[in-house]
Protein backbone atom coordinates (compact mmCIF):
# COMPACT_ATOMS: atom_id res chain seq x y z
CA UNK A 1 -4.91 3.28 22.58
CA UNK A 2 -5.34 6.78 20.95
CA UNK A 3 -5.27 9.84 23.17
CA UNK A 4 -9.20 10.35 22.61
CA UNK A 5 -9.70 6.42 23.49
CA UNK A 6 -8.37 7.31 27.12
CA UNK A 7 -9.74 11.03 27.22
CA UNK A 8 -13.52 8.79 26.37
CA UNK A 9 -13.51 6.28 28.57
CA UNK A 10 -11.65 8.27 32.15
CA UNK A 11 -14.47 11.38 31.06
CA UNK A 12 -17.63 8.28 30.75
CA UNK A 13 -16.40 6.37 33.73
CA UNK A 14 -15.99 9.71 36.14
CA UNK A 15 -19.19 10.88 34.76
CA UNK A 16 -20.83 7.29 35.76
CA UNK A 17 -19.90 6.87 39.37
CA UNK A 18 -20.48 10.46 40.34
CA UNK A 19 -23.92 9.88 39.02
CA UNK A 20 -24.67 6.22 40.01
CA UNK A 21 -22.54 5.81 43.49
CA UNK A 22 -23.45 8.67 45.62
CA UNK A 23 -27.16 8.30 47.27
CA UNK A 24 -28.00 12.02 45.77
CA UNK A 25 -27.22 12.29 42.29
CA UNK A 26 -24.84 14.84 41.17
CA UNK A 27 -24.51 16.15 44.76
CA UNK A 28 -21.42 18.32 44.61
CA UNK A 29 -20.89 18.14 40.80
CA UNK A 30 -22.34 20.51 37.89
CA UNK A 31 -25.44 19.40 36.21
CA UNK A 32 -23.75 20.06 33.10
CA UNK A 33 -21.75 17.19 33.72
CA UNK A 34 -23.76 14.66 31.99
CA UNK A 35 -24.27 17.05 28.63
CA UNK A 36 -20.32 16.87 28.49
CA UNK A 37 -20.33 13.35 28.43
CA UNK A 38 -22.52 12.78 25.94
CA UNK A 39 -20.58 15.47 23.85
CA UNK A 40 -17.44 13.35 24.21
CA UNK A 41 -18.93 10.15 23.40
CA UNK A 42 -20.82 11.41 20.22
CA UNK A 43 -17.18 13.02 19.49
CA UNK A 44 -15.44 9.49 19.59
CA UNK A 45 -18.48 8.16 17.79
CA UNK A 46 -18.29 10.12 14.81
CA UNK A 47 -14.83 10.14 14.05
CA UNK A 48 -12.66 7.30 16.00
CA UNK A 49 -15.66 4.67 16.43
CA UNK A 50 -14.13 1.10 17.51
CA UNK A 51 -16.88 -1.49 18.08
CA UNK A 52 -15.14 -2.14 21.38
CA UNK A 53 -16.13 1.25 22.26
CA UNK A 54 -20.21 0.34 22.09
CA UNK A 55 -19.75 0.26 25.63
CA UNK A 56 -18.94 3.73 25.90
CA UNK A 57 -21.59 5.02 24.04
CA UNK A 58 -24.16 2.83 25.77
CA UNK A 59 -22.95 4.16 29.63
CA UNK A 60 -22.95 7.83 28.52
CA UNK A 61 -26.76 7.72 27.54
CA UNK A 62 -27.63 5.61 30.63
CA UNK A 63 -25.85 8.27 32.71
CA UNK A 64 -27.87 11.35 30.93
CA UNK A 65 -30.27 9.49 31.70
CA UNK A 66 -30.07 8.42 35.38
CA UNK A 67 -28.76 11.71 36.06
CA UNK A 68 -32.13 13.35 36.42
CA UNK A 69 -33.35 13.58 39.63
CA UNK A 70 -36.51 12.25 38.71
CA UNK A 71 -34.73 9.10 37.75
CA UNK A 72 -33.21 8.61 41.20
CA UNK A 73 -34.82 5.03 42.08
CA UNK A 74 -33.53 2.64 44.41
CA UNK A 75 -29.78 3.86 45.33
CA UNK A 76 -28.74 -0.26 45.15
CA UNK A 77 -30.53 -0.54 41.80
CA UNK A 78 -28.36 3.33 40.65
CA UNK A 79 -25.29 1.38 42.11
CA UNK A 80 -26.26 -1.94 40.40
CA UNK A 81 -26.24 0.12 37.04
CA UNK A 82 -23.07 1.87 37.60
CA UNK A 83 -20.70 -0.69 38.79
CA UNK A 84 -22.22 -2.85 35.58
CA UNK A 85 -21.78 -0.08 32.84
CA UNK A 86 -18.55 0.72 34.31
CA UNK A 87 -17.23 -3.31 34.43
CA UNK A 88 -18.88 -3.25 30.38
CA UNK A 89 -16.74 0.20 30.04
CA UNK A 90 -13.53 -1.54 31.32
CA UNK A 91 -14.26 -4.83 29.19
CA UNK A 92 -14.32 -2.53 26.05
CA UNK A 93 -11.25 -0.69 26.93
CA UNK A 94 -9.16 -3.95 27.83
CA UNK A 95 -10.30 -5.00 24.30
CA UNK A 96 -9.06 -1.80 22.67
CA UNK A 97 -5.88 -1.83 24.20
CA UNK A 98 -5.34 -5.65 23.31
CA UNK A 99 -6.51 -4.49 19.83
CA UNK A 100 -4.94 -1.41 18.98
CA UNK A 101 -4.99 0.97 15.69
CA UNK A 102 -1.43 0.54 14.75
CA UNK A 103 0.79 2.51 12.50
CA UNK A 104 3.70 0.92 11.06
CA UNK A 105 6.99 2.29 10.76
CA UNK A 106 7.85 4.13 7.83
CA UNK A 107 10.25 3.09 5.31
CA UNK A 108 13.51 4.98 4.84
CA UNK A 109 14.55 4.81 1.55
CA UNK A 110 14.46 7.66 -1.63
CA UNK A 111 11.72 5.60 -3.03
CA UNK A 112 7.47 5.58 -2.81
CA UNK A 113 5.94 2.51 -2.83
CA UNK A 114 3.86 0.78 -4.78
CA UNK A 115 1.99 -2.64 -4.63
CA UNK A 116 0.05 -5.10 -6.94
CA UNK A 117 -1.92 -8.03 -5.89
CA UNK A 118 -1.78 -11.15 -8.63
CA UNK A 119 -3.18 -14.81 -8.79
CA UNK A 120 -1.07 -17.35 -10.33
CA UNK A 121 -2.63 -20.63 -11.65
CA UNK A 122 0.28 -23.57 -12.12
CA UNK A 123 -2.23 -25.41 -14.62
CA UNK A 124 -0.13 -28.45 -14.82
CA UNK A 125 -0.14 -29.38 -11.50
CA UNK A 126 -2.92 -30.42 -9.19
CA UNK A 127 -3.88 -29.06 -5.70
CA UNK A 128 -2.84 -31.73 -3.07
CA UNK A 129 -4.63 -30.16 0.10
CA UNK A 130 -8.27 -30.17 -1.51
CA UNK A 131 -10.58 -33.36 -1.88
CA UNK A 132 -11.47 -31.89 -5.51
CA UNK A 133 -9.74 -34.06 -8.63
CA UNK A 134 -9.67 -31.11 -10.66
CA UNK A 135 -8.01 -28.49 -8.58
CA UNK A 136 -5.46 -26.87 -9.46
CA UNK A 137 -2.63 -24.86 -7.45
CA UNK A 138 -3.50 -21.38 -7.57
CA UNK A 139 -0.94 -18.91 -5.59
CA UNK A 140 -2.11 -15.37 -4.70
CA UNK A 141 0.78 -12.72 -4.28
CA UNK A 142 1.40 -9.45 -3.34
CA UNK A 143 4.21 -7.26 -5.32
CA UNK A 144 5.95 -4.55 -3.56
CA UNK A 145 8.20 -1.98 -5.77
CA UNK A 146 9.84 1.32 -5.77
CA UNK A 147 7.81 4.32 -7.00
CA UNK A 148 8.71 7.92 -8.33
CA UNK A 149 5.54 9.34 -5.99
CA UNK A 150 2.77 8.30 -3.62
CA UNK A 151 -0.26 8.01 -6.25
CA UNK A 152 -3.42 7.30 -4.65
CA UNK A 153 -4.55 5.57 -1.40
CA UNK A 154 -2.81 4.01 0.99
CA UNK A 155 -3.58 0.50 0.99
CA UNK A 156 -4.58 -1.11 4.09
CA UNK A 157 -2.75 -4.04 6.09
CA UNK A 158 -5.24 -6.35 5.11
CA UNK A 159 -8.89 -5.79 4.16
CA UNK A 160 -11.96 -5.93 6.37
CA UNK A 161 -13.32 -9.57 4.79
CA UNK A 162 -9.91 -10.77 5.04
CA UNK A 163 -9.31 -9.39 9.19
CA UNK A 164 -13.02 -10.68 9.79
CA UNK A 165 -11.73 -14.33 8.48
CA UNK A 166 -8.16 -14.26 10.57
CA UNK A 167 -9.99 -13.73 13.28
CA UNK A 168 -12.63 -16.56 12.40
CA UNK A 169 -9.71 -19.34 11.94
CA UNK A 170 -8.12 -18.17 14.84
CA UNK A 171 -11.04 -19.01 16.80
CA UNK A 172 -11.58 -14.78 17.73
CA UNK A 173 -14.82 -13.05 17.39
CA UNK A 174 -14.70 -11.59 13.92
CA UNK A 175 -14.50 -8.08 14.64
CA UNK A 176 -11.54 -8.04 17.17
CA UNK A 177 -8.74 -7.66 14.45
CA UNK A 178 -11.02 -5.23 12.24
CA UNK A 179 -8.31 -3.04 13.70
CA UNK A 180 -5.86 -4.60 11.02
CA UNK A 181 -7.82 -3.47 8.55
CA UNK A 182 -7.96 0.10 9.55
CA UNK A 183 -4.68 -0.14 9.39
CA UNK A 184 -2.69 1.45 6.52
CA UNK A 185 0.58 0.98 4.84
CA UNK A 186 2.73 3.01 3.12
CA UNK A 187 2.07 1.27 -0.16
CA UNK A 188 0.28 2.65 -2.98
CA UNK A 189 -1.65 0.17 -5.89
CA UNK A 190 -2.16 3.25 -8.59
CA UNK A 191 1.51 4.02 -8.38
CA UNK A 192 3.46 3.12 -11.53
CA UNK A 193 6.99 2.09 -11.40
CA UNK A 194 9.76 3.98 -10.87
CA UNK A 195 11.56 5.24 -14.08
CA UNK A 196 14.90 5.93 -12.10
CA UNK A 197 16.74 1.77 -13.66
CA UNK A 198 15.55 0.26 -16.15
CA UNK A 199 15.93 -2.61 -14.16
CA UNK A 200 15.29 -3.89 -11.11
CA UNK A 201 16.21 -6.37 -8.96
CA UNK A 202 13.65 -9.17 -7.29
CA UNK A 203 13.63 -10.73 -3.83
CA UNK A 204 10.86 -13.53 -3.10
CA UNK A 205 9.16 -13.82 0.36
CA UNK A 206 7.50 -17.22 2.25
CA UNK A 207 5.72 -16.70 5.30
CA UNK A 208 5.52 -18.53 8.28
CA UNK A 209 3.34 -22.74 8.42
CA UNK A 210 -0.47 -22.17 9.66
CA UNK A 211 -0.75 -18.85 10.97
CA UNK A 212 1.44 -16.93 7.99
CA UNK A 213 0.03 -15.02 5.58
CA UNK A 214 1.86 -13.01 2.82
CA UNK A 215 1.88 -9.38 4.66
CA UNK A 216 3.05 -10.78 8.06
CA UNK A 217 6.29 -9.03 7.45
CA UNK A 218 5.44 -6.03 5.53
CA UNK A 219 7.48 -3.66 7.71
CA UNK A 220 10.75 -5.53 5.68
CA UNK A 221 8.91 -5.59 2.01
CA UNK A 222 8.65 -1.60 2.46
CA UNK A 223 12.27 -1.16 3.48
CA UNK A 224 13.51 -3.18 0.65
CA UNK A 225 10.75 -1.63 -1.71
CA UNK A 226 11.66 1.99 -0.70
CA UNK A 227 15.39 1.57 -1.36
CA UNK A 228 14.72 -0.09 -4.90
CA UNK A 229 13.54 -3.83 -4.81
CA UNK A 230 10.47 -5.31 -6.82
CA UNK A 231 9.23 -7.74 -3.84
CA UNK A 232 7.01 -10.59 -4.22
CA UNK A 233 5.62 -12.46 -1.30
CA UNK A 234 3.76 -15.52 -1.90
CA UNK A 235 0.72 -16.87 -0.07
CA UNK A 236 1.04 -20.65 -0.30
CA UNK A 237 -2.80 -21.27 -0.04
CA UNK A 238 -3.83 -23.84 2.80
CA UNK A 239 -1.24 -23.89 4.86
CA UNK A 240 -1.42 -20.16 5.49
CA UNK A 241 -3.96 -18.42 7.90
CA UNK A 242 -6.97 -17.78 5.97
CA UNK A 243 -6.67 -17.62 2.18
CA UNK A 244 -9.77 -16.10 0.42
CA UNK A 245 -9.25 -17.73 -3.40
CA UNK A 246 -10.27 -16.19 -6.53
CA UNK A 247 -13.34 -18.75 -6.78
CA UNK A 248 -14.85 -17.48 -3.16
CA UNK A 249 -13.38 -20.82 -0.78
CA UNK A 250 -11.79 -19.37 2.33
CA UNK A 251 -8.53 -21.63 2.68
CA UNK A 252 -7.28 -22.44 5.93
CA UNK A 253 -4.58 -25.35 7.28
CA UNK A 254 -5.82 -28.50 8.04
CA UNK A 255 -5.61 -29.59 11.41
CA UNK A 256 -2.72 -30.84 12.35
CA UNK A 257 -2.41 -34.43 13.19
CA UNK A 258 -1.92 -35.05 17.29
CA UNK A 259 1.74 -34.74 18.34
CA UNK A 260 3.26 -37.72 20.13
CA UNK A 261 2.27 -37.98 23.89
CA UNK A 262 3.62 -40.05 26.69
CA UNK A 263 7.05 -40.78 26.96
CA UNK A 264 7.26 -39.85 23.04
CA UNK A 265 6.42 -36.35 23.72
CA UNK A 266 9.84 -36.17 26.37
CA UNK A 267 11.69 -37.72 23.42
CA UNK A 268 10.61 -35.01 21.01
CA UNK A 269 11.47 -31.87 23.59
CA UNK A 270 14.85 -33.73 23.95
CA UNK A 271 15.25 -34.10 20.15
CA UNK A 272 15.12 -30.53 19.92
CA UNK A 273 17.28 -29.73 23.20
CA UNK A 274 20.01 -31.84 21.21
CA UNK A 275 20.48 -28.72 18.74
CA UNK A 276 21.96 -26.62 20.89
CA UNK A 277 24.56 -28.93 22.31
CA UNK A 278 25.30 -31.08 19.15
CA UNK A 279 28.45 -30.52 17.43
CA UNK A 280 28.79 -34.00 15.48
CA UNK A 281 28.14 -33.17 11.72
CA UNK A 282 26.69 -36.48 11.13
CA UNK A 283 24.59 -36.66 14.63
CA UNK A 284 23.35 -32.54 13.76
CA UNK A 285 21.73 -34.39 10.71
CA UNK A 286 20.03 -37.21 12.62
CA UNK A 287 19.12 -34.67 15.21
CA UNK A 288 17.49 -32.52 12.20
CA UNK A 289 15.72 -35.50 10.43
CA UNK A 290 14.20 -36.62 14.29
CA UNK A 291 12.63 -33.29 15.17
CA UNK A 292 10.87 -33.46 11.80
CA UNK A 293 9.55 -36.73 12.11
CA UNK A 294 6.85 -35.73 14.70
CA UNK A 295 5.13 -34.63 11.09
CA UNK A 296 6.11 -35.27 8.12
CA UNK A 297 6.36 -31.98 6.53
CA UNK A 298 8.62 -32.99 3.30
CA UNK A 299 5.57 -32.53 1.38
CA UNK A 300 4.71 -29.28 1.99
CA UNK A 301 8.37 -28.37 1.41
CA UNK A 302 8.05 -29.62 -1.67
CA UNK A 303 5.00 -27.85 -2.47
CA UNK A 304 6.53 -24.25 -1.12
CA UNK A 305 9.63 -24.79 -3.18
CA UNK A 306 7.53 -25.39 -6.54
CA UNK A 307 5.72 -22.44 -5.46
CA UNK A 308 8.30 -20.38 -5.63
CA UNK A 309 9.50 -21.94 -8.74
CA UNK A 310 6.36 -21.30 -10.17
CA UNK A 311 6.72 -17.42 -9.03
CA UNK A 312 9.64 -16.88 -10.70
CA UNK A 313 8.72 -18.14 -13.85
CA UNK A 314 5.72 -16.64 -14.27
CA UNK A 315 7.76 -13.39 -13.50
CA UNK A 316 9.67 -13.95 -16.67
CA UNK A 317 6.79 -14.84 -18.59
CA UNK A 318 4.91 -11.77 -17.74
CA UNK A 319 8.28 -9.34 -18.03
CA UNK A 320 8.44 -10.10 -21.47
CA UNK A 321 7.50 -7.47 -23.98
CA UNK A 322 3.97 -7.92 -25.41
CA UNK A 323 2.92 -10.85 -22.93
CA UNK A 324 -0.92 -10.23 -22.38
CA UNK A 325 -0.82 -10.35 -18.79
CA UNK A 326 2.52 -8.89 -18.62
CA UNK A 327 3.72 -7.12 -15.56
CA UNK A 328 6.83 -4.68 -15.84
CA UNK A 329 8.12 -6.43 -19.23
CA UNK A 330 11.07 -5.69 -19.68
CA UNK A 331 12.41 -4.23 -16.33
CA UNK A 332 12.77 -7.18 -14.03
CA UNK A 333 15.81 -9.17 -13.50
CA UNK A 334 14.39 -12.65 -12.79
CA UNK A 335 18.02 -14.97 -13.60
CA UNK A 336 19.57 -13.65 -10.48
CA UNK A 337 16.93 -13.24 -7.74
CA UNK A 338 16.94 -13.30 -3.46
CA UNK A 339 14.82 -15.56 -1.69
CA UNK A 340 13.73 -14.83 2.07
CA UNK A 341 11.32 -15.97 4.54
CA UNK A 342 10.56 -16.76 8.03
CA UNK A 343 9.62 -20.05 10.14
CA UNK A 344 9.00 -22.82 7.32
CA UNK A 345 9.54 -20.08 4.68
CA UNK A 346 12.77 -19.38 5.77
CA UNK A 347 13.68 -23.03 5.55
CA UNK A 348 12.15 -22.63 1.98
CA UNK A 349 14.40 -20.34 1.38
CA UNK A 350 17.36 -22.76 2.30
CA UNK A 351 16.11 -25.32 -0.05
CA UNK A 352 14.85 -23.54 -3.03
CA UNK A 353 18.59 -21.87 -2.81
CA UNK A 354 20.12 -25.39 -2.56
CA UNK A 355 18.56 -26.44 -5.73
CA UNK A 356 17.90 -23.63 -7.91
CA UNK A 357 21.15 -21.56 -9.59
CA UNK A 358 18.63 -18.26 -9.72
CA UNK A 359 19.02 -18.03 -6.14
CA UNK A 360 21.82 -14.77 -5.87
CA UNK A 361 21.45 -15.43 -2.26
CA UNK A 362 18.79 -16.64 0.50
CA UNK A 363 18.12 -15.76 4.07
CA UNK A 364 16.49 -17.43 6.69
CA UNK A 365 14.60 -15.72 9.71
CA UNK A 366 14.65 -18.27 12.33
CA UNK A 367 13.41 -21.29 10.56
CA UNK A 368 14.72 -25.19 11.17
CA UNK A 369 16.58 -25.82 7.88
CA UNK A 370 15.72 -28.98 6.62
CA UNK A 371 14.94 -30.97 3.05
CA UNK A 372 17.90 -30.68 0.37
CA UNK A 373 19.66 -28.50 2.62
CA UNK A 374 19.98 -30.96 5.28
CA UNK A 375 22.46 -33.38 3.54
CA UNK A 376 23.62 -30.62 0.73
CA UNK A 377 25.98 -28.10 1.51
CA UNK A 378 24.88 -24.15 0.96
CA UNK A 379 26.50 -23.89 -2.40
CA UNK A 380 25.22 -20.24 -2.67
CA UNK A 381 25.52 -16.90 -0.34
CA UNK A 382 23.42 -16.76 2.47
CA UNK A 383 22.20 -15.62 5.43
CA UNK A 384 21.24 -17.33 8.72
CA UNK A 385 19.55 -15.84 11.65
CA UNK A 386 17.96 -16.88 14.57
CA UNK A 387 16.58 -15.78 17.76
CA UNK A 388 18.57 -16.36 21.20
CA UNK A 389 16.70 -19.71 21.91
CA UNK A 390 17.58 -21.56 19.18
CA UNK A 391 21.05 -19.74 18.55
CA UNK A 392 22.83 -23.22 17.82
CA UNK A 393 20.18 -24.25 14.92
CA UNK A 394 21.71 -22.95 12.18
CA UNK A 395 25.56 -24.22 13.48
CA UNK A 396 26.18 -26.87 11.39
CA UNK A 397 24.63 -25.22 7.75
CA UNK A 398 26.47 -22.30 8.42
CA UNK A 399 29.77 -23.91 8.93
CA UNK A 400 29.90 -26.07 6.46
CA UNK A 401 28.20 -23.90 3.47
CA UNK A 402 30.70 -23.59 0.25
CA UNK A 403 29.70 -20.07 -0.17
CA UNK A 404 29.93 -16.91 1.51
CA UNK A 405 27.95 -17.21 4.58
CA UNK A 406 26.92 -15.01 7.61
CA UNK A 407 25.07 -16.51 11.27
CA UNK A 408 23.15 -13.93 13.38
CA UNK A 409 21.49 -13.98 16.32
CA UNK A 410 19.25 -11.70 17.89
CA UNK A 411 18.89 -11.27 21.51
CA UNK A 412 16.03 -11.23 23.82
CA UNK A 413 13.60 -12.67 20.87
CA UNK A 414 11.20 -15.66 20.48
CA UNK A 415 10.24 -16.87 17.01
CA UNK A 416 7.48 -14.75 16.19
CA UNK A 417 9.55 -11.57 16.71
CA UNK A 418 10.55 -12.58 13.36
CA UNK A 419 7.27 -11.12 12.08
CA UNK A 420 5.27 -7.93 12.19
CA UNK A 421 2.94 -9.52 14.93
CA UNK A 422 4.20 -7.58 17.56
CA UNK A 423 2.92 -3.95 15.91
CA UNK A 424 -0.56 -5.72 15.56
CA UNK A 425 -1.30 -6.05 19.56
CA UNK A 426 0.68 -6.04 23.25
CA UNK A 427 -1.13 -9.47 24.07
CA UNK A 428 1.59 -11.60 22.68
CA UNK A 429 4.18 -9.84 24.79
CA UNK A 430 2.70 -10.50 27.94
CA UNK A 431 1.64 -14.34 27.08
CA UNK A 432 5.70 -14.91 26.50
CA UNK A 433 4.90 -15.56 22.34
CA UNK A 434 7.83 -11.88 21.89
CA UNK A 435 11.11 -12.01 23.85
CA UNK A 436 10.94 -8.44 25.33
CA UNK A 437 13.16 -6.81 22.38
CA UNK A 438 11.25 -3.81 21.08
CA UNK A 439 8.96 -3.79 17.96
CA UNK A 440 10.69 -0.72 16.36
CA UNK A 441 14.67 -2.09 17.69
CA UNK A 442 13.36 -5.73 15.67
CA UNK A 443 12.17 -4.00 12.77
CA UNK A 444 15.11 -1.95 12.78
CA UNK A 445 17.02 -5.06 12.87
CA UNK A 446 15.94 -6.84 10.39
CA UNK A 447 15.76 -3.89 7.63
CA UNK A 448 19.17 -3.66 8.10
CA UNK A 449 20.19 -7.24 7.92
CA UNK A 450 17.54 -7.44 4.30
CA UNK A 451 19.24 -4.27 2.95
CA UNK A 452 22.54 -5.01 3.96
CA UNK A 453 22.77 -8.51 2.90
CA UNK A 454 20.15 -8.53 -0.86
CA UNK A 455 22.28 -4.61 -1.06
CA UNK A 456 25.58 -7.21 -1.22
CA UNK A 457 24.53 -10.25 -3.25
CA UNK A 458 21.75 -8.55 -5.65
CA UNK A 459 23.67 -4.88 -6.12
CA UNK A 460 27.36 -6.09 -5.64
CA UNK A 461 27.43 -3.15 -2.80
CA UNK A 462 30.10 -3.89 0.05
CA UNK A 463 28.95 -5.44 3.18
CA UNK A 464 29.05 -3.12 6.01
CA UNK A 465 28.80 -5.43 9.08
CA UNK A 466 28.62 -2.35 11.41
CA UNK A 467 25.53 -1.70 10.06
CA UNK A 468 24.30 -4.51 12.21
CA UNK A 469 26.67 -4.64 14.70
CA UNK A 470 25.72 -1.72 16.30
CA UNK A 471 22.65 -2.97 17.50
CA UNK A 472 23.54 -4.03 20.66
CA UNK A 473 21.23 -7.46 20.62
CA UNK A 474 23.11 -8.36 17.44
CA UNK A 475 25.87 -10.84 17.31
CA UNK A 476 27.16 -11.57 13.65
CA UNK A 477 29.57 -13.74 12.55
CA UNK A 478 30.74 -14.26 8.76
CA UNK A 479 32.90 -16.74 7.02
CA UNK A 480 34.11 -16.95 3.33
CA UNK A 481 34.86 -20.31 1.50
């Protein structure tokens, strides 16, 4: 919480019992006592109101109120009143310091930032996830890129529709995450691209299966934006966490079918124990193809690799000269691109980078590789990190990969440290979801590992390994063909 959150509710709450617990109202405080309050809680209402704070607001008029001696009543029914405003007072502050206004790290390099938001349409091929014949798959991304100067507004983490229906599909009541969209990046729409190349280069982003979206790790598509990357991160509609498409539908994932129980259920933790102690090539595959047959999620890797097919040609398409929807013809280098992602988009990455020569070099944060890369070697650079519990899942793609290669893992992380999840609120933390690393170490992290490595395979710079080697958490190792 802000510093006025705390100085509101300790001033209310004090205020409350001194005039609700004692049997004389006020009896060794100053009458003025009450007029303060209400100054500090029309104060927090005018310029940092929170709906969690209602509760505030609502306790500092009832203790004007019940302050007046003529007002005294029944002590039990004054004490009734107090203890109940004050429990209301505590509910709201436990809600604003689950929910807090968060500010994310700025980005380091000599760039500004600027974004674009775009909806693709692949016209030629129909949308799978939606009972409708004539759907087709439409694919809403945001563009990050570097920028000569800051023009305009900030824009926000996410909007307030868009926080109001996360909230919604997670099951929340809608305003607890209108704290996301209060939240502002350091990206700017109105600002043009930078003049400084005339090129740039591109790096493509999947987020997570279910509860993704395509800003989940914006911290990283800043950082590469800021030292002079066009990034686009795609939202693959309906199996992301709430998608709101051009036509008005709110998309959300389908639930998913029951997992195995019984005795099947043991068999699947097992399956998945097996990765960390498998060293047979041929039994690492079997091992692989098992844990994903609790669902079958070849389709959808399908679908997220022509996705990102899709992305990339429409980027050529539009970066040619005179296109009518074009967008920065002439200055994007769409041949030789990076792919990223994290969870299920990382092992997007892994496949579109298996079958696609425009891949430069891939990186995956912490996803299970599977599809073509499970029986195809890595025949291009790339990067492989995971988190300390699953530090033996990318073994056997990393050692047998026919390119350039590097294996990281991070200590004292769970999977969805991999995201920017652990700015948004402490809850996760203290349910076990984040492995006790700090938000701003993990960020730092990863910036370095996304400049270090696209700065090698998309700039031809020198890898520095120090660069992540000195984060104590980090082990790295590399290997060349």
């Amino acid at each position: 919480m802000r510093p006025f959150d705390i100085v509101a509710l300790l001033v209310v709450a004090i205020a409350a019992l001194a005039v609700f617990l004692p049997r004389t109202p006020l009896a060794a405080l100053p009458r003025h006592l009450p007029m303060a309050t209400l100054l500090v809680a029309g104060a927090h209402l005018a310029v940092a109101f929170r709906p969690f704070f209602i509760p505030v607001y609502g306790l500092a008029l009832l203790t004007a109120w019940g302050a007046n001696p003529r007002r005294q009543g029944s002590v039990w029914m004054r004490r009734l009143a107090g203890i109940t405003g004050v429990a209301a007072l505590a509910a709201g502050g436990l809600l604003a310091w689950a929910f807090p206004l968060v500010t994310l790290p700025a980005p380091d390099g000599p760039y500004a930032i600027g974004t674009r938001e775009l909806v693709l349409v692949d016209s030629a091929r129909a949308e799978e996830l939606t009972p409708e014949p004539n759907d087709r798959r439409v694919l809403p991304v945001r563009v990050w890129y570097p920028a000569d100067s800051a023009v305009g507004p900030a824009q926000p983490l996410l909007s307030r529709d868009r926080a109001r229906a996360f909230a919604g599909a997670l099951g929340l009541p809608r305003f607890v995450l209108d704290h996301l969209g209060a939240t502002a990046t350091h990206s700017h729409p109105a600002a043009p691209l930078s003049a400084r190349e005339a090129r740039w280069p591109v790096v493509v982003f999947s987020h997570g299966y279910g509860i993704g979206f395509e800003g989940q790790n914006t911290v990283q598509m800043e950082a590469l934006a800021s030292h002079g990357y066009v990034v686009v991160s795609i939202l693959h509609p309906w199996e992301s966490l709430a998608t709101r498409l051009p036509d008005g539908r709110l998309a959300v994932p389908a639930p998913e079918p029951p997992m195995p129980g019984g005795a099947d259920s043991a068999r699947v933790m097992a399956t998945f124990a097996r990765l960390g102690t498998e060293r047979d090539t041929a039994a690492l595959v079997q091992v692989i193809r098992d844990a994903h047959a609790v669902r079958d999620l070849r389709p959808s890797m399908d679908r997220w690799t022509a996705d990102t097919r899709l992305v990339l040609d429409e980027l050529a398409r539009r970066g040619t000269p005179g296109a009518p929807d074009s967008l920065f013809p002439g200055r994007l280098i769409t041949d030789r691109v990076g792919i990223f992602g994290m969870s299920f988009g990382g092992a997007t990455a892994a496949n579109f980078c298996t079958l696609d020569a425009r891949c430069a070099g891939g990186m995956n944060l912490d996803g299970l590789t599977f599809g073509e890369a499970t029986d195809t070697p890595m025949p291009r650079p790339f990067f492989f990190v995971t988190g300390a519990p699953n530090r033996e899942m990318h073994t056997l793609f990393f050692q047998r990969a026919t390119a350039s290669a590097w294996s990281m893992t991070v200590a004292r992380t769970q999977h969805i440290d991999f995201t920017d999840f652990g700015w948004f609120s402490p809850l996760p933390a203290k349910v076990g979801m984040l492995g006790g690393i700090e938000p701003a170490r993990m960020h730092a992290i990863m910036n370095d590992a996304v400049l270090a490595f696209f700065g090698t395979t998309l700039r031809g710079q020198p890898f520095d390994p120090g660069r992540l080697t000195r984060h104590a958490d980090v082990t790295l190792t590399r290997r060349t063909p």
